[in-house]
PDB file of N, CA and C in Angstrom:
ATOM      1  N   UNK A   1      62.768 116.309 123.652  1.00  0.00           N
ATOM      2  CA  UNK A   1      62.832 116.483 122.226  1.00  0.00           C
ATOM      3  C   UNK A   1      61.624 117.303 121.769  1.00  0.00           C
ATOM      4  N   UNK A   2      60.488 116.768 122.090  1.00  0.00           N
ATOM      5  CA  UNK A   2      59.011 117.318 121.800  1.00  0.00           C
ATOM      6  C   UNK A   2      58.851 117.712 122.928  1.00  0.00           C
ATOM      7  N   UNK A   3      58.260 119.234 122.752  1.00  0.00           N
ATOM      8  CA  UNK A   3      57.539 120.288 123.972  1.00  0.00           C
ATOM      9  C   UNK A   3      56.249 119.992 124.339  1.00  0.00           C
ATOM     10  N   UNK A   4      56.003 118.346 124.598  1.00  0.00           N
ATOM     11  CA  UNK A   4      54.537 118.095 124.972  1.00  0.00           C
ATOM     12  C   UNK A   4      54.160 117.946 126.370  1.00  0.00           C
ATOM     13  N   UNK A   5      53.374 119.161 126.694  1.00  0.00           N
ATOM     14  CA  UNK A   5      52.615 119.449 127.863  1.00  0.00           C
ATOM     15  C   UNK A   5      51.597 118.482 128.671  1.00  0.00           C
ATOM     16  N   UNK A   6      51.267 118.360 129.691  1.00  0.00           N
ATOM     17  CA  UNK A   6      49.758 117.300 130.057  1.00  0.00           C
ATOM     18  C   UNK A   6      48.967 117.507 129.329  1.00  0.00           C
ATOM     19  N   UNK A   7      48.632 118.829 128.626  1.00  0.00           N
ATOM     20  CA  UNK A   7      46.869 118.870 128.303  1.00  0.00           C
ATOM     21  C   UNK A   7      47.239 118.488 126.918  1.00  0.00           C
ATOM     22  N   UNK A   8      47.989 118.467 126.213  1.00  0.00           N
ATOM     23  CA  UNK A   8      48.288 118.523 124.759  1.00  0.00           C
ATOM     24  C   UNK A   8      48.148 116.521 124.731  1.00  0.00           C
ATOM     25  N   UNK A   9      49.017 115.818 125.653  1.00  0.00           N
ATOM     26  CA  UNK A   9      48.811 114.291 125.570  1.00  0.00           C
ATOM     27  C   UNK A   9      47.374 114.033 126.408  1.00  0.00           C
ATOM     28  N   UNK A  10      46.413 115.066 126.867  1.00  0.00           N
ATOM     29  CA  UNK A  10      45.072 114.345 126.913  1.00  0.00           C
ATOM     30  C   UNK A  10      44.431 115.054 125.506  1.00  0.00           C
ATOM     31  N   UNK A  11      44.564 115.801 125.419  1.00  0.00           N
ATOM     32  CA  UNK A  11      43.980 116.034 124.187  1.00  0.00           C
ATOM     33  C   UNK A  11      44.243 115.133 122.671  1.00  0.00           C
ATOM     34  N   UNK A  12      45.681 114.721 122.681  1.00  0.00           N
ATOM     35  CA  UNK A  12      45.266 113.535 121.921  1.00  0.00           C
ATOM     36  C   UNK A  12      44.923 112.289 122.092  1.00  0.00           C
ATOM     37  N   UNK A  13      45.289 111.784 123.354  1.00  0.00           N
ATOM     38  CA  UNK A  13      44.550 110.758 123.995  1.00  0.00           C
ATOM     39  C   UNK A  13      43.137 110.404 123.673  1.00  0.00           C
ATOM     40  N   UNK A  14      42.003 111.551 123.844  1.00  0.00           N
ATOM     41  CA  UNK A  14      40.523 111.977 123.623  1.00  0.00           C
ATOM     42  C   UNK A  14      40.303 111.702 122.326  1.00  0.00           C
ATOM     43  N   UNK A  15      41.159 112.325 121.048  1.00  0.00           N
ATOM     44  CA  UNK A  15      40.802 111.885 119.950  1.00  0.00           C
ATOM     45  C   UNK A  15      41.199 110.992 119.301  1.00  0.00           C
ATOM     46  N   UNK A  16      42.225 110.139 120.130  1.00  0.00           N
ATOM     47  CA  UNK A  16      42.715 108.713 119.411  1.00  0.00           C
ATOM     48  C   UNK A  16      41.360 107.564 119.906  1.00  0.00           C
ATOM     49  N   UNK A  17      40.980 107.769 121.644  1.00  0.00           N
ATOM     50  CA  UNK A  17      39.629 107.236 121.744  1.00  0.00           C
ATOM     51  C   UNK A  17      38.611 108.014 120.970  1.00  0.00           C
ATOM     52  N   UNK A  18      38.275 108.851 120.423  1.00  0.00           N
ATOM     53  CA  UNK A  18      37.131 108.740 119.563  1.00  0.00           C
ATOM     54  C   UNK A  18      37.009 108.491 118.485  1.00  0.00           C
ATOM     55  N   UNK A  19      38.106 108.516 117.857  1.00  0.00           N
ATOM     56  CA  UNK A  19      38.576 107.586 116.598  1.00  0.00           C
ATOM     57  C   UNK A  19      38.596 106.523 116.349  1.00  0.00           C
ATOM     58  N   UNK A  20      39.385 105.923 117.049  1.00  0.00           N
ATOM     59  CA  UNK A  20      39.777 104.419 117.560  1.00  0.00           C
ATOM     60  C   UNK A  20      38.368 103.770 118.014  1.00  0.00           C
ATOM     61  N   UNK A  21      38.513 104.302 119.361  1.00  0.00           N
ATOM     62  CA  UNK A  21      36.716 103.546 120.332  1.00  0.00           C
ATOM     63  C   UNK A  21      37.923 102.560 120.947  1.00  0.00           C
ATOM     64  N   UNK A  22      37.166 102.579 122.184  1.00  0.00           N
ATOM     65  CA  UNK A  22      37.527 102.034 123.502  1.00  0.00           C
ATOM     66  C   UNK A  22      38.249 100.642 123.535  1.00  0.00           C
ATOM     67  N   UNK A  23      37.607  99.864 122.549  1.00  0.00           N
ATOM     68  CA  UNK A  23      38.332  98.223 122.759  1.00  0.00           C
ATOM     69  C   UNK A  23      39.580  98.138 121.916  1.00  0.00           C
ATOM     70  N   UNK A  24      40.023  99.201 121.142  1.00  0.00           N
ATOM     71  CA  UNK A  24      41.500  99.420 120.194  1.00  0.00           C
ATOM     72  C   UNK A  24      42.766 100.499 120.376  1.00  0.00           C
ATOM     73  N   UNK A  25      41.679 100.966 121.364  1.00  0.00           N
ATOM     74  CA  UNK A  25      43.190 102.075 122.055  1.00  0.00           C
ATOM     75  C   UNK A  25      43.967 101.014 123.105  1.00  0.00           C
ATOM     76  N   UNK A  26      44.218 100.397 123.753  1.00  0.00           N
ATOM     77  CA  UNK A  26      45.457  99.648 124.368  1.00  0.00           C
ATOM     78  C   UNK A  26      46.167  99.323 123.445  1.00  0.00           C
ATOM     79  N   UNK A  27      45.614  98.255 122.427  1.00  0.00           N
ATOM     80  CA  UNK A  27      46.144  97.644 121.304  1.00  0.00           C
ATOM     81  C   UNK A  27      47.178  99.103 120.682  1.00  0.00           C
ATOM     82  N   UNK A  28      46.511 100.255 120.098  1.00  0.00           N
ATOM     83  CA  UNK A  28      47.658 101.418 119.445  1.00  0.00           C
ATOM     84  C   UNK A  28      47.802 101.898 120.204  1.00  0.00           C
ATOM     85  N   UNK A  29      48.120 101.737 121.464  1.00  0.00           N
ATOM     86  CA  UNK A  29      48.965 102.394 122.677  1.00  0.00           C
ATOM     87  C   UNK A  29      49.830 101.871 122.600  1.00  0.00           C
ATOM     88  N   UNK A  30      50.181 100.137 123.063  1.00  0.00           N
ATOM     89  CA  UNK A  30      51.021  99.139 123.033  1.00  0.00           C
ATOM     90  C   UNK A  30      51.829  99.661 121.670  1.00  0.00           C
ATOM     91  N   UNK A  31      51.203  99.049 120.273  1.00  0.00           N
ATOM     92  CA  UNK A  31      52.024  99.695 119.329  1.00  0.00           C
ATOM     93  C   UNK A  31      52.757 100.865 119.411  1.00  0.00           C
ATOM     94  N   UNK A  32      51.969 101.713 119.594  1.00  0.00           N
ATOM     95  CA  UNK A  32      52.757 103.324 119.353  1.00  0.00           C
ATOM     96  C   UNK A  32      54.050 103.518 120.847  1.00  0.00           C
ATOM     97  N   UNK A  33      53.722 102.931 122.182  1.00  0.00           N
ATOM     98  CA  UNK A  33      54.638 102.720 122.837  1.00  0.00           C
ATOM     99  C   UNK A  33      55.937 101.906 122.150  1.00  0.00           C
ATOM    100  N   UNK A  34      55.698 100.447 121.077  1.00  0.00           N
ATOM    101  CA  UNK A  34      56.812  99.947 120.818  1.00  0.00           C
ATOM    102  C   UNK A  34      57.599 101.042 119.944  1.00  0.00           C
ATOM    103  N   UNK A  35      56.625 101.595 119.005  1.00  0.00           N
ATOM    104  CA  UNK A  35      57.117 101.822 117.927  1.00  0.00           C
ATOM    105  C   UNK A  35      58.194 103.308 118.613  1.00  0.00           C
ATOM    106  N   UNK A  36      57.661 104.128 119.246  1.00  0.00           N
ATOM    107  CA  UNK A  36      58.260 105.288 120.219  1.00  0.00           C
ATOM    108  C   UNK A  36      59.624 104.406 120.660  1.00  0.00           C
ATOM    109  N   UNK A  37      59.589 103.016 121.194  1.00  0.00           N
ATOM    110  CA  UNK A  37      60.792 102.684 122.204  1.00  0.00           C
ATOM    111  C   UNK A  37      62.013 102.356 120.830  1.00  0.00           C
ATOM    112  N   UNK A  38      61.787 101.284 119.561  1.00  0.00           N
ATOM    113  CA  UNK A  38      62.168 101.413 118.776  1.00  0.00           C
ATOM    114  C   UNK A  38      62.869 102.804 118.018  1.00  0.00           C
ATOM    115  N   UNK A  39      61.933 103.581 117.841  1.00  0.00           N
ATOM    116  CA  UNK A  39      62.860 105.077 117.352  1.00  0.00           C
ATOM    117  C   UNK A  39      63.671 105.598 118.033  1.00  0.00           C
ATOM    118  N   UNK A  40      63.295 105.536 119.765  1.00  0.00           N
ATOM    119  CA  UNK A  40      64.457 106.267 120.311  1.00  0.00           C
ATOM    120  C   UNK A  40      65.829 105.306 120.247  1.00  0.00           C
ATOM    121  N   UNK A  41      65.852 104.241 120.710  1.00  0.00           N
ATOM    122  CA  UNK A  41      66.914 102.923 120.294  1.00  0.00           C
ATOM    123  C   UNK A  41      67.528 103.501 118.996  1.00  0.00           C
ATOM    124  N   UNK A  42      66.968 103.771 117.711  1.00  0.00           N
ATOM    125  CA  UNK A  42      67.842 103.830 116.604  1.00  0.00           C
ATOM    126  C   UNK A  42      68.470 105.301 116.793  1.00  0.00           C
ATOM    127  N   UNK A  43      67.574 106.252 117.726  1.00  0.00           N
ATOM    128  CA  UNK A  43      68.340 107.366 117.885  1.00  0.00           C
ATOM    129  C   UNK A  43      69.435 107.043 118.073  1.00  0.00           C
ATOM    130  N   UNK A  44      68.987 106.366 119.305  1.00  0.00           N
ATOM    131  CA  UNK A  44      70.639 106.131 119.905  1.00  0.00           C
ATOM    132  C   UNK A  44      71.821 105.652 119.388  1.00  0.00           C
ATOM    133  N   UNK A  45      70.978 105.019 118.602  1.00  0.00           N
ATOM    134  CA  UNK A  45      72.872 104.267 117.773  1.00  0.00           C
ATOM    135  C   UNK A  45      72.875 105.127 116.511  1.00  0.00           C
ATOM    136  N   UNK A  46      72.750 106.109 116.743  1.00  0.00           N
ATOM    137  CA  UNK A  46      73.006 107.143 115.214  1.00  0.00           C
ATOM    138  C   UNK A  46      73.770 107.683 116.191  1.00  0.00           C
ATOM    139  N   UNK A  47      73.213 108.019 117.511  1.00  0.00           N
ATOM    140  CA  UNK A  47      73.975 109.142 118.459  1.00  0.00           C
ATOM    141  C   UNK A  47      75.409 108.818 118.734  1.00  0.00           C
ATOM    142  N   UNK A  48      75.342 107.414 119.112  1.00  0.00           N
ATOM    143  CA  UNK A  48      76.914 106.700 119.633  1.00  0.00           C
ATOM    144  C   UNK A  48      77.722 106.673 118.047  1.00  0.00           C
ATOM    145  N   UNK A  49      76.853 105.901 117.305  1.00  0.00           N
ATOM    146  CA  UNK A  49      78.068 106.403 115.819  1.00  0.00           C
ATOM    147  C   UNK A  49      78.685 107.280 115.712  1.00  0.00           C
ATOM    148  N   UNK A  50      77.834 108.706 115.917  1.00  0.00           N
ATOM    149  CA  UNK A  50      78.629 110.017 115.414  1.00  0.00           C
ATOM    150  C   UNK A  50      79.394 109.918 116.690  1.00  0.00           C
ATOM    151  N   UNK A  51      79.104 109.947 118.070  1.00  0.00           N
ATOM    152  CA  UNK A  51      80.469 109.819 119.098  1.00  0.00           C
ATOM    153  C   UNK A  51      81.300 109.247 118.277  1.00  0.00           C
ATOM    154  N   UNK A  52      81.418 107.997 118.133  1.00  0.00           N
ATOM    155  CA  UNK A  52      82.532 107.216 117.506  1.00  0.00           C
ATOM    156  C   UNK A  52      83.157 107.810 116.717  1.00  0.00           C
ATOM    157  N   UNK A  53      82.458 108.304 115.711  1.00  0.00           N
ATOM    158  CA  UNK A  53      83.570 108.956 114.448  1.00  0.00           C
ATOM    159  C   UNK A  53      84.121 109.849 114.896  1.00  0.00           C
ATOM    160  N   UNK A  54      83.337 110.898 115.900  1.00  0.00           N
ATOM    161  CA  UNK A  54      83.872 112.205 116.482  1.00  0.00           C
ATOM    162  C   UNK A  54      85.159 111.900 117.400  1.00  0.00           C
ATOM    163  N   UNK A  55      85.040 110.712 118.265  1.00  0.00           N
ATOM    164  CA  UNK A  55      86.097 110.404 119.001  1.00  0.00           C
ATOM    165  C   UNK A  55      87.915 110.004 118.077  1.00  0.00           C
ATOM    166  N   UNK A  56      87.102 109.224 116.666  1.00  0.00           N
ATOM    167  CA  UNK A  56      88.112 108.328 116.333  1.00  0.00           C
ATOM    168  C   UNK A  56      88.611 109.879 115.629  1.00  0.00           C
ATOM    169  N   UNK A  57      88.097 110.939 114.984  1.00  0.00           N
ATOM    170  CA  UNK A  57      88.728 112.252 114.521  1.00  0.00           C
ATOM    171  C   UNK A  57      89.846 112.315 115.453  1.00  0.00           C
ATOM    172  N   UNK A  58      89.215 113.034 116.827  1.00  0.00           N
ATOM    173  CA  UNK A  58      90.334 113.056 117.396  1.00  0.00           C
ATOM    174  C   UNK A  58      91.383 112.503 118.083  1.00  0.00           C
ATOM    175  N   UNK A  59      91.250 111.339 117.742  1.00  0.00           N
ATOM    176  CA  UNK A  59      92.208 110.488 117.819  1.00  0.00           C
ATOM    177  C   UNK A  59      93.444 110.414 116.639  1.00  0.00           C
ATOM    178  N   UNK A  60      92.856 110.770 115.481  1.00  0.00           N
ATOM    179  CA  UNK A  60      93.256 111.053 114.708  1.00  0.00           C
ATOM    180  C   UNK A  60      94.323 112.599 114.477  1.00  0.00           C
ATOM    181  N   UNK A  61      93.793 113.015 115.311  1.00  0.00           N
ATOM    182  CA  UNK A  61      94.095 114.697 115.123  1.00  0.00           C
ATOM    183  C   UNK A  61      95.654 114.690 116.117  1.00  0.00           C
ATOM    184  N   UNK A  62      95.118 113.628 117.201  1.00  0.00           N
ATOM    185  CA  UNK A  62      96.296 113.702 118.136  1.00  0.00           C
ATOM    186  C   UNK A  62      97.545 112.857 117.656  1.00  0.00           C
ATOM    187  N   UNK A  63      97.037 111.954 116.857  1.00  0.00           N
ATOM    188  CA  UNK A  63      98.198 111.181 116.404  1.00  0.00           C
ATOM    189  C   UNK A  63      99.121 112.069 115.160  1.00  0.00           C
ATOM    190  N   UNK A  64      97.994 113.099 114.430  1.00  0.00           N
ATOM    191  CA  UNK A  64      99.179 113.802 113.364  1.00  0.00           C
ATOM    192  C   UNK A  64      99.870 115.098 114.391  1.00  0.00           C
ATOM    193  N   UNK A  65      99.808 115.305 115.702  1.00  0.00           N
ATOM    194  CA  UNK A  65     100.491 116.186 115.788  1.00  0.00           C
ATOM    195  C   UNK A  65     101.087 115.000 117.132  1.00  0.00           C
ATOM    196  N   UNK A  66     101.142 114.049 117.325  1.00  0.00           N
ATOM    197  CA  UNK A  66     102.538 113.738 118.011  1.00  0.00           C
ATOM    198  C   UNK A  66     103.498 113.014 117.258  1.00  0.00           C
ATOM    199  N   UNK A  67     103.010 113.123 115.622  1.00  0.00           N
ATOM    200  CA  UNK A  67     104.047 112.492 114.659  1.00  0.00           C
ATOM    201  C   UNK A  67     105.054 113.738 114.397  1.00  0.00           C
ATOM    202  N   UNK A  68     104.283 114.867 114.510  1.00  0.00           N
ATOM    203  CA  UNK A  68     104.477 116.282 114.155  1.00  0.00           C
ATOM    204  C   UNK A  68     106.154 116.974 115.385  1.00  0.00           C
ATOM    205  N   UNK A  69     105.488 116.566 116.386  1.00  0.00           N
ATOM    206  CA  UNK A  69     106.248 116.421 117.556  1.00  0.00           C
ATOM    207  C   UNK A  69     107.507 115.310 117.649  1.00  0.00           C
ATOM    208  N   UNK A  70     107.165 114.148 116.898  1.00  0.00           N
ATOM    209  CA  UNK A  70     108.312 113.514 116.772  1.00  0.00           C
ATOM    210  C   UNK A  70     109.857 113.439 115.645  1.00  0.00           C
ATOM    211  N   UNK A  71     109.137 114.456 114.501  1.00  0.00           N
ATOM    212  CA  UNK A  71     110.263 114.403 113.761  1.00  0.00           C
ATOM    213  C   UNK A  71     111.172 115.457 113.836  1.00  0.00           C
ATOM    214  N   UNK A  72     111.003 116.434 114.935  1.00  0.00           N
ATOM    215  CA  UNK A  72     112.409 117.150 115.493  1.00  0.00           C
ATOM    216  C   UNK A  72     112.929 116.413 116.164  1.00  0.00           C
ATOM    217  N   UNK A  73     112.171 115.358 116.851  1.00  0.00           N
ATOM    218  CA  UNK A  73     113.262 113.918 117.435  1.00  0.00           C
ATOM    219  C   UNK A  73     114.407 113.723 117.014  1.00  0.00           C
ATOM    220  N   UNK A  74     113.757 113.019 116.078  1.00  0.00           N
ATOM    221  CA  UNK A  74     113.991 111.958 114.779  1.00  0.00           C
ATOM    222  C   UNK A  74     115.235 112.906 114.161  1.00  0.00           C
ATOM    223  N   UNK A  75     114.821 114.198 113.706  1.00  0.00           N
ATOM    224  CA  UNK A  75     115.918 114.839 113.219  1.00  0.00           C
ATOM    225  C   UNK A  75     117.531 115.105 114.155  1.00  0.00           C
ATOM    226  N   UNK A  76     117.290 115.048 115.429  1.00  0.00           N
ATOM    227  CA  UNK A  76     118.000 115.321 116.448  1.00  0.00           C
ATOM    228  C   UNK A  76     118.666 114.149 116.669  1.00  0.00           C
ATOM    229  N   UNK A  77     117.866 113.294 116.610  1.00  0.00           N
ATOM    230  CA  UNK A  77     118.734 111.445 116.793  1.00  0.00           C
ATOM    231  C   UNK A  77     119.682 111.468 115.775  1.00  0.00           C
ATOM    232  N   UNK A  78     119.031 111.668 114.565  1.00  0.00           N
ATOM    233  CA  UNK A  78     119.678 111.150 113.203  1.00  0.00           C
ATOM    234  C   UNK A  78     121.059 111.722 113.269  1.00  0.00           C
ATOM    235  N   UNK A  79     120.810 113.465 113.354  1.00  0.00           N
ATOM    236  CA  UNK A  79     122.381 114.137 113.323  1.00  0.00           C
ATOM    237  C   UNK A  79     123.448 114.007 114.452  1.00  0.00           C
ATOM    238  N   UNK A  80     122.502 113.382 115.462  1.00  0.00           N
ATOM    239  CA  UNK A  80     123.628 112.888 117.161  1.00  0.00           C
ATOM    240  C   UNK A  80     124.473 111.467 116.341  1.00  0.00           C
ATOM    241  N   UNK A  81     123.936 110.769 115.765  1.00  0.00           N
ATOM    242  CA  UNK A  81     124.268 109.512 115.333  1.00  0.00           C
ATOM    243  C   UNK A  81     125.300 109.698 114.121  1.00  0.00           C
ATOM    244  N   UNK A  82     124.753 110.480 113.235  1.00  0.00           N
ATOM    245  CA  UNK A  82     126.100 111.266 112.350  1.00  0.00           C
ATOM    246  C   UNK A  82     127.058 111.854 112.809  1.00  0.00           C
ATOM    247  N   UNK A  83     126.922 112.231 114.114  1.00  0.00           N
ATOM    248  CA  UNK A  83     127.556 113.262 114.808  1.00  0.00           C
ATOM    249  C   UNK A  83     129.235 111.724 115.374  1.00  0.00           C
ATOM    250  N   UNK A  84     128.123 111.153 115.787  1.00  0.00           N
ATOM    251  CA  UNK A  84     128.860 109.812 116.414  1.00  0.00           C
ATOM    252  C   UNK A  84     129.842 109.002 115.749  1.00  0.00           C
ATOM    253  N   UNK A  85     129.093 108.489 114.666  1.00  0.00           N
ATOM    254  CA  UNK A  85     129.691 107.928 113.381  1.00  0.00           C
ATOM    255  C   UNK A  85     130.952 109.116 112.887  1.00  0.00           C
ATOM    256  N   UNK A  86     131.122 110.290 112.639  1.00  0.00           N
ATOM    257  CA  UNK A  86     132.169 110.607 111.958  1.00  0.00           C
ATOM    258  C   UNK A  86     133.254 110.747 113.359  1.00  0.00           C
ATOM    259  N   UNK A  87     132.911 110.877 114.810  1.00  0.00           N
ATOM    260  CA  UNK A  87     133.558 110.805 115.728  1.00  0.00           C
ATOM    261  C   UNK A  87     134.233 109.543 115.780  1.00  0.00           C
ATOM    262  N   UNK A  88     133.893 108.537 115.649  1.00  0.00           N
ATOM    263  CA  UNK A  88     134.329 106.911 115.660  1.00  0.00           C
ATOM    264  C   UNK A  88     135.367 106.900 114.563  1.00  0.00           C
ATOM    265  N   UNK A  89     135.101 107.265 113.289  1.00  0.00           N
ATOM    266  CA  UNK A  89     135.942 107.037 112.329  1.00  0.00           C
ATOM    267  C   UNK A  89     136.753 108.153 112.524  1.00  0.00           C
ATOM    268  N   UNK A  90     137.289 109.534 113.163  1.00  0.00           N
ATOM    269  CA  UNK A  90     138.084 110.203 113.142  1.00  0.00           C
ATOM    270  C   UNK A  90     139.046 109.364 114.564  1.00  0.00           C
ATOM    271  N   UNK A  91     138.360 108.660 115.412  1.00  0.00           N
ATOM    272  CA  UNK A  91     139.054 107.984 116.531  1.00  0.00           C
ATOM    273  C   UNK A  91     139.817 107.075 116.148  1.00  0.00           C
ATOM    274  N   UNK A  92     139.012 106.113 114.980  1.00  0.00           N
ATOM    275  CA  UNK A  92     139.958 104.878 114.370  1.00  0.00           C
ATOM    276  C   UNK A  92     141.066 105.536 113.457  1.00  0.00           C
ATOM    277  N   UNK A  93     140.803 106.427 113.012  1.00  0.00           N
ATOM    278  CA  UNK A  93     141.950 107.099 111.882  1.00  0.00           C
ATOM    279  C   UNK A  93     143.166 107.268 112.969  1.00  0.00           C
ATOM    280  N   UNK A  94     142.859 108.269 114.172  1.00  0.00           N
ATOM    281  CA  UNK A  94     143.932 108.107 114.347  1.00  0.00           C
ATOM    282  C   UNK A  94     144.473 107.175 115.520  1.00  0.00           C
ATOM    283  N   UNK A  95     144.135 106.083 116.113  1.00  0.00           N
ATOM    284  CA  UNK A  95     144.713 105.498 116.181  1.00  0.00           C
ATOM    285  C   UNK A  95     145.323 103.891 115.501  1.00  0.00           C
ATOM    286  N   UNK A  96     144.761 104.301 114.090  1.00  0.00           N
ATOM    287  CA  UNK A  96     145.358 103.719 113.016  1.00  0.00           C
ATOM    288  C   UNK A  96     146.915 104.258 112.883  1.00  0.00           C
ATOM    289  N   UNK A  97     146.706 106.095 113.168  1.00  0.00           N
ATOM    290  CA  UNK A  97     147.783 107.071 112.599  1.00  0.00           C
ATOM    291  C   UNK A  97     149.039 106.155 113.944  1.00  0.00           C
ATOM    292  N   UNK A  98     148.620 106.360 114.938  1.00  0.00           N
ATOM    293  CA  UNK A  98     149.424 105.749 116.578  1.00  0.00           C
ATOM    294  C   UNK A  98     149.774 104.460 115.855  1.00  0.00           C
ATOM    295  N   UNK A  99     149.069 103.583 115.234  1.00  0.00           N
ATOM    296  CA  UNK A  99     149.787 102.227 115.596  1.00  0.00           C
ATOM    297  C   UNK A  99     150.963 102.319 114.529  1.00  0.00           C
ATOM    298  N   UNK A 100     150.854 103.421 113.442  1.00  0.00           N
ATOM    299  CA  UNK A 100     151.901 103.110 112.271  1.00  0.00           C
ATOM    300  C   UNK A 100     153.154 103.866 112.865  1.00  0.00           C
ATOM    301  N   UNK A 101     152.690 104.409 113.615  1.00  0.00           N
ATOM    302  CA  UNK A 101     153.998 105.211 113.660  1.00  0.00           C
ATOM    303  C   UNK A 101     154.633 104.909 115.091  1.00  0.00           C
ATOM    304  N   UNK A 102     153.783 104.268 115.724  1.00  0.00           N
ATOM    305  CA  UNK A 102     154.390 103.453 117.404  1.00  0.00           C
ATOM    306  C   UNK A 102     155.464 102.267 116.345  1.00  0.00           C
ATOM    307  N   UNK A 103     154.916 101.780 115.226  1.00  0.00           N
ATOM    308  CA  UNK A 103     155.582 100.664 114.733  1.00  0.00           C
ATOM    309  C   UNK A 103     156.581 101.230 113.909  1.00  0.00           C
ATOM    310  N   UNK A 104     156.526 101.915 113.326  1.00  0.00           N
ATOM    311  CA  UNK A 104     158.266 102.596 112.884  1.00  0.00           C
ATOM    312  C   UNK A 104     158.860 102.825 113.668  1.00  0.00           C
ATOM    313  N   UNK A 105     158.545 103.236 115.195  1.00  0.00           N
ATOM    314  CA  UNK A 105     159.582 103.751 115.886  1.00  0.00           C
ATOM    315  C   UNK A 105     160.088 102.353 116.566  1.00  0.00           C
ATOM    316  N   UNK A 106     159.340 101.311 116.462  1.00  0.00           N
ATOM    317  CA  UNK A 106     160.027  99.939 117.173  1.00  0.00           C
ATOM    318  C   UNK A 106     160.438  99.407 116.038  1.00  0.00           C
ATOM    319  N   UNK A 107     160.901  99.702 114.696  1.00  0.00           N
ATOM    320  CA  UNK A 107     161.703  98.651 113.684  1.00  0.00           C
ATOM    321  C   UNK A 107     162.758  99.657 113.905  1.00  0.00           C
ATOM    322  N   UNK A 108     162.983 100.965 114.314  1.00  0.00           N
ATOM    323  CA  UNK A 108     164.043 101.758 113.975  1.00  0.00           C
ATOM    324  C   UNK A 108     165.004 101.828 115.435  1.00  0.00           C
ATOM    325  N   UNK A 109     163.957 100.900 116.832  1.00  0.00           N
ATOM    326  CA  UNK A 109     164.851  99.891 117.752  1.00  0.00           C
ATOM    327  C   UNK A 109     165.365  99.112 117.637  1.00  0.00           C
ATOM    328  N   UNK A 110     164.617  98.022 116.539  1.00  0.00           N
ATOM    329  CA  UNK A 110     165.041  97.006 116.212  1.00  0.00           C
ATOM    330  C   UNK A 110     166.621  97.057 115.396  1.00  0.00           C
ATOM    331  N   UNK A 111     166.598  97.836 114.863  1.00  0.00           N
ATOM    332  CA  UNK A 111     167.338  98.006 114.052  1.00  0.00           C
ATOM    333  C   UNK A 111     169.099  98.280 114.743  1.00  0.00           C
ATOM    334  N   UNK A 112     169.710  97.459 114.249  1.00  0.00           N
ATOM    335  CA  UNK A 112     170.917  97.875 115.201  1.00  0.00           C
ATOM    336  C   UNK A 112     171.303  98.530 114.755  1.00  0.00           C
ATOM    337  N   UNK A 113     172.373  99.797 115.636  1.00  0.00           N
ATOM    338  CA  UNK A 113     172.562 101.231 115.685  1.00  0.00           C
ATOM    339  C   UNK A 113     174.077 101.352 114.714  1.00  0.00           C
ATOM    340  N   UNK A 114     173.971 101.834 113.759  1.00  0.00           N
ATOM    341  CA  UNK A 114     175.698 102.000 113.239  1.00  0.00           C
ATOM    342  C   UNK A 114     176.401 101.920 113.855  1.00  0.00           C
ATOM    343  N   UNK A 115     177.564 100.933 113.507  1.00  0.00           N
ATOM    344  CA  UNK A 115     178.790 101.287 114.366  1.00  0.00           C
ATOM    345  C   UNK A 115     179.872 102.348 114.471  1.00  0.00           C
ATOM    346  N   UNK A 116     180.511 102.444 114.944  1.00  0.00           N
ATOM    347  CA  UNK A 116     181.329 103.620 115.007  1.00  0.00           C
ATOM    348  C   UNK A 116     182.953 102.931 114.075  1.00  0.00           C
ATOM    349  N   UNK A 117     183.206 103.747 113.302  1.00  0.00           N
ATOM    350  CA  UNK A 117     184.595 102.804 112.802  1.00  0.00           C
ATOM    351  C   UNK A 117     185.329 103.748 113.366  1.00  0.00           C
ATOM    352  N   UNK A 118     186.881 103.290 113.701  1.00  0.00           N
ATOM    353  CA  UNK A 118     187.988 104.314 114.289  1.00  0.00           C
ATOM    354  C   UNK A 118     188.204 105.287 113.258  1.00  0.00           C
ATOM    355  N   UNK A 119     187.955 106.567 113.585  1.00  0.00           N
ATOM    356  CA  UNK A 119     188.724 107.737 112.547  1.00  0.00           C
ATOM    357  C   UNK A 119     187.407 108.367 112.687  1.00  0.00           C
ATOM    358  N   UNK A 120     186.767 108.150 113.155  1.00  0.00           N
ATOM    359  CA  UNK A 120     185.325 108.637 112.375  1.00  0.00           C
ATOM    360  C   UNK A 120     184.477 109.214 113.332  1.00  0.00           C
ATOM    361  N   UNK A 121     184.372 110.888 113.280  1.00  0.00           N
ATOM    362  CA  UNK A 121     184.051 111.781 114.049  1.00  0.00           C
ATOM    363  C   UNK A 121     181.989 111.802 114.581  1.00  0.00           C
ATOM    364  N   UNK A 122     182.223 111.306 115.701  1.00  0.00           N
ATOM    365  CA  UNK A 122     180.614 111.038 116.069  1.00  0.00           C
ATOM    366  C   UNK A 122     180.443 112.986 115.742  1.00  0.00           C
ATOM    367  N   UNK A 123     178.945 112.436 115.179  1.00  0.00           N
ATOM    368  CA  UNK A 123     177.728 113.788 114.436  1.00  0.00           C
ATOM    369  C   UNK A 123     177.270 114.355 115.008  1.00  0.00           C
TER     370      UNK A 123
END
């Protein structure tokens, strides 16, 4: 992150001991080590957040184009199924049409046949 060289961390090293003095630099070492381990930690969960959102985007992105992908389905089902439905009802029509007319032709068996009277020239 920071371009810090060896001589640049003895060089502040030198003036935190001459500032400080010898019996208080561990003590703001220790600190400034926590406080360093602390910041990078919150880096990190700023870092994984934005993963997260970045991931859940495209998760997002993929779900509007396989909805995108599904409604030429959807359109294709719908009109196979219309397609079906007026096939079914043109099937029942006619063998609605078969049973009426299978059944006239068995009352017009049923039916006994004219007789013939003498004199009377078959048609």
């Amino acid at each position: 992150m920071f371009d810090i060289g060896f001589w640049e961390l003895a060089i502040i090293g030198l003036v935190a001991l001459l500032v400080v003095g010898p019996e208080r630099l561990p003590k703001l070492a220790y600190t400034a080590g926590k406080w360093m381990g602390k910041g990078r930690k919150v880096l990190q969960q700023v870092k994984s957040e934005i993963d997260k959102e970045i991931k859940a985007e495209e998760l997002k992105e993929i779900l509007e184009e396989q909805k995108k992908q599904l409604n030429p389905l959807e359109e294709i089902v719908e009109e196979t199924s219309e397609t079906l439905r007026d096939f079914t009802q043109e099937a029942n029509k006619s063998v609605r049409e078969l049973e009426k007319s299978s059944a006239g032709e068995d009352a017009a068996k049923d039916r006994p046949a004219p007789q013939e009277r003498p004199g009377d020239t078959p048609k």
